[in-house]
Protein backbone atom coordinates (compact mmCIF):
# COMPACT_ATOMS: atom_id res chain seq x y z
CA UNK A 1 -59.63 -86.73 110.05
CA UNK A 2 -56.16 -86.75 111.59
CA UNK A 3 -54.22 -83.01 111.21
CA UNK A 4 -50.96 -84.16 109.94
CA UNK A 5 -47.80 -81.53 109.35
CA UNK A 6 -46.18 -84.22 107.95
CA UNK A 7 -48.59 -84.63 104.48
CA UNK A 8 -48.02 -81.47 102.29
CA UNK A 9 -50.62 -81.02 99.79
CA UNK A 10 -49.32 -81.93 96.46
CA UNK A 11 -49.19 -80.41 93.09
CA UNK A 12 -51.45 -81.89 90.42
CA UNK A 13 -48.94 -81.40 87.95
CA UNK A 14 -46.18 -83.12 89.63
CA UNK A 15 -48.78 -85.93 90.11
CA UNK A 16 -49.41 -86.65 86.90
CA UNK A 17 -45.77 -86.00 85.58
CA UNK A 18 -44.99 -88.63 87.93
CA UNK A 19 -47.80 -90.77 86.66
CA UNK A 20 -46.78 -90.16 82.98
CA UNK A 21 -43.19 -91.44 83.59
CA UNK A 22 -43.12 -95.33 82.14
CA UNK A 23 -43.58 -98.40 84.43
CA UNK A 24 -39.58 -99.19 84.46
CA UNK A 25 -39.01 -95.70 85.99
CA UNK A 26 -41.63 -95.27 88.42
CA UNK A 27 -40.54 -98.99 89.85
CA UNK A 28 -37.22 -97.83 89.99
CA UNK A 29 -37.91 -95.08 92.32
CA UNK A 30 -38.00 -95.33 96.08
CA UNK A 31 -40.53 -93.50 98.00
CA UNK A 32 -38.15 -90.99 99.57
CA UNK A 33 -37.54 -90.29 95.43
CA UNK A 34 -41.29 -89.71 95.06
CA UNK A 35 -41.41 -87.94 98.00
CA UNK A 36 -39.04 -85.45 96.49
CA UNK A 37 -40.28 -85.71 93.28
CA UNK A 38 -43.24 -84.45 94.36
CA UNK A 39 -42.60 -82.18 97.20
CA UNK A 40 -39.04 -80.94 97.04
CA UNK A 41 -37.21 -77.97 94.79
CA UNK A 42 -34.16 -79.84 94.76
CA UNK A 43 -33.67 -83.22 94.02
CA UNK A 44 -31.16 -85.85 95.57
CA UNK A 45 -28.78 -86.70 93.18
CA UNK A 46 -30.29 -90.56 92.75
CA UNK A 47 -33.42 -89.08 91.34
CA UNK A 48 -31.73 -87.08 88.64
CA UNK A 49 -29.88 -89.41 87.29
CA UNK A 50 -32.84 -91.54 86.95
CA UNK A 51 -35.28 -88.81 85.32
CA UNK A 52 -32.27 -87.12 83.33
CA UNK A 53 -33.80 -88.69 80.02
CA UNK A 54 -37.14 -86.72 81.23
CA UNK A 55 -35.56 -83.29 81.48
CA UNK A 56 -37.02 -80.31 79.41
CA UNK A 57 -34.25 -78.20 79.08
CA UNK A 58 -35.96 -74.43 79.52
CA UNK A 59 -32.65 -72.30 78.11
């Protein structure tokens, strides 16, 4: 099995978050999107604006 830096172990929640979001959205979403989704702490701008509907508001 290849030792990759590159592949960061991802969270099972973000998984399925990302899996729970409807067809239209996740087709919508490039894979450097996903990436981020999944990976990242903040998002590019394109991705919020496409999952602002999705946002739980924590205030």
């Amino acid at each position: 099995m290849e030792n990759n830096p590159d592949k960061r172990k991802i969270d099972p929640a973000k998984m399925q978050a990302l899996r729970s979001l409807p067809v239209e959205i996740k087709q919508a979403l490039t894979r450097e999107e996903v990436d981020a989704f999944l990976h990242d702490e903040v998002w590019p701008d394109s991705l919020r604006e496409k999952l602002k509907d999705y946002f739980v508001d924590e205030n």
